[in-house]
Protein backbone atom coordinates (compact mmCIF):
# COMPACT_ATOMS: atom_id res chain seq x y z
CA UNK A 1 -7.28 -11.62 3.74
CA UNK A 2 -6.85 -14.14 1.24
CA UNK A 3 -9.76 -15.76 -0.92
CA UNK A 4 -9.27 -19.10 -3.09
CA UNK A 5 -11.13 -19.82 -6.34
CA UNK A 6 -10.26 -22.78 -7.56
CA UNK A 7 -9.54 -24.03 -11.00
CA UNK A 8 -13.00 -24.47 -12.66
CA UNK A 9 -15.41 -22.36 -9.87
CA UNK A 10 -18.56 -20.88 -12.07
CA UNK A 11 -18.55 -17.18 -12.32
CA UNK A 12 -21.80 -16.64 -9.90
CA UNK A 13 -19.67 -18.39 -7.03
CA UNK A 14 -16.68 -16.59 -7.71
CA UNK A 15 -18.90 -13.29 -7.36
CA UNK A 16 -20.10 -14.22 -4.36
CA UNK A 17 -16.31 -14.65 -2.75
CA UNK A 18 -15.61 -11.03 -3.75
CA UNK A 19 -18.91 -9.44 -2.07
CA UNK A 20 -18.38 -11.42 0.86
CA UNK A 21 -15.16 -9.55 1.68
CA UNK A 22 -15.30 -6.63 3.83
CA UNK A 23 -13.67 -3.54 2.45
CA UNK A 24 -11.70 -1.17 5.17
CA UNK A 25 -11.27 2.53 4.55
CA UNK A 26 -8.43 3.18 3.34
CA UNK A 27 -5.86 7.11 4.44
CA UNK A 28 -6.20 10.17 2.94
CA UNK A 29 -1.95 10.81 2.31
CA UNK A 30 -2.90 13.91 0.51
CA UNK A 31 -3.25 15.23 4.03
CA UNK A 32 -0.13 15.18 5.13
CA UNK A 33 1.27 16.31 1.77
CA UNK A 34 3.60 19.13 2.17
CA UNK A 35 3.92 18.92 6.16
CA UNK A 36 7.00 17.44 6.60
CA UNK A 37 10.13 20.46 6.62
CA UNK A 38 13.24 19.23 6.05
CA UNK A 39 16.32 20.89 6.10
CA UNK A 40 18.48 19.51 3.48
CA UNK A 41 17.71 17.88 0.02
CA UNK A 42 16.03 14.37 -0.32
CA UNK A 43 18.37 13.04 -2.66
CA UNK A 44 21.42 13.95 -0.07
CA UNK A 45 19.45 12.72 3.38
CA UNK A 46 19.15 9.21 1.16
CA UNK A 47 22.80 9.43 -0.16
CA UNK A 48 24.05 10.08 3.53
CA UNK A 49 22.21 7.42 5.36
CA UNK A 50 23.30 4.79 2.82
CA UNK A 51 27.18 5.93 3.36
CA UNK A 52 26.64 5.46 7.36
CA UNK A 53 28.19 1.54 6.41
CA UNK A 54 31.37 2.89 5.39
């Protein structure tokens, strides 16, 4: 969502704009931290599926 103050817009309007916006929940990452097993290094998955052009 986008909100537009204007050039000039007193500080009490302004105010208003930001409470008016509804805030979402955001995801917990740190819950999936650690789950994923891989089998080889990062650094060498990324170096081989950047050498799959050639």
């Amino acid at each position: 969502m986008v909100t537009v103050i204007k050039k000039g817009t007193d500080r009490i309007s302004i105010q208003k704009a930001l409470e008016s916006i509804s805030t979402r929940k955001g995801m917990n990452a740190f819950k999936y931290c650690g789950k994923v097993k891989l089998e080889k290094e990062p650094l060498t998955i990324q170096k081989n599926l950047r050498n799959e052009w050639e």
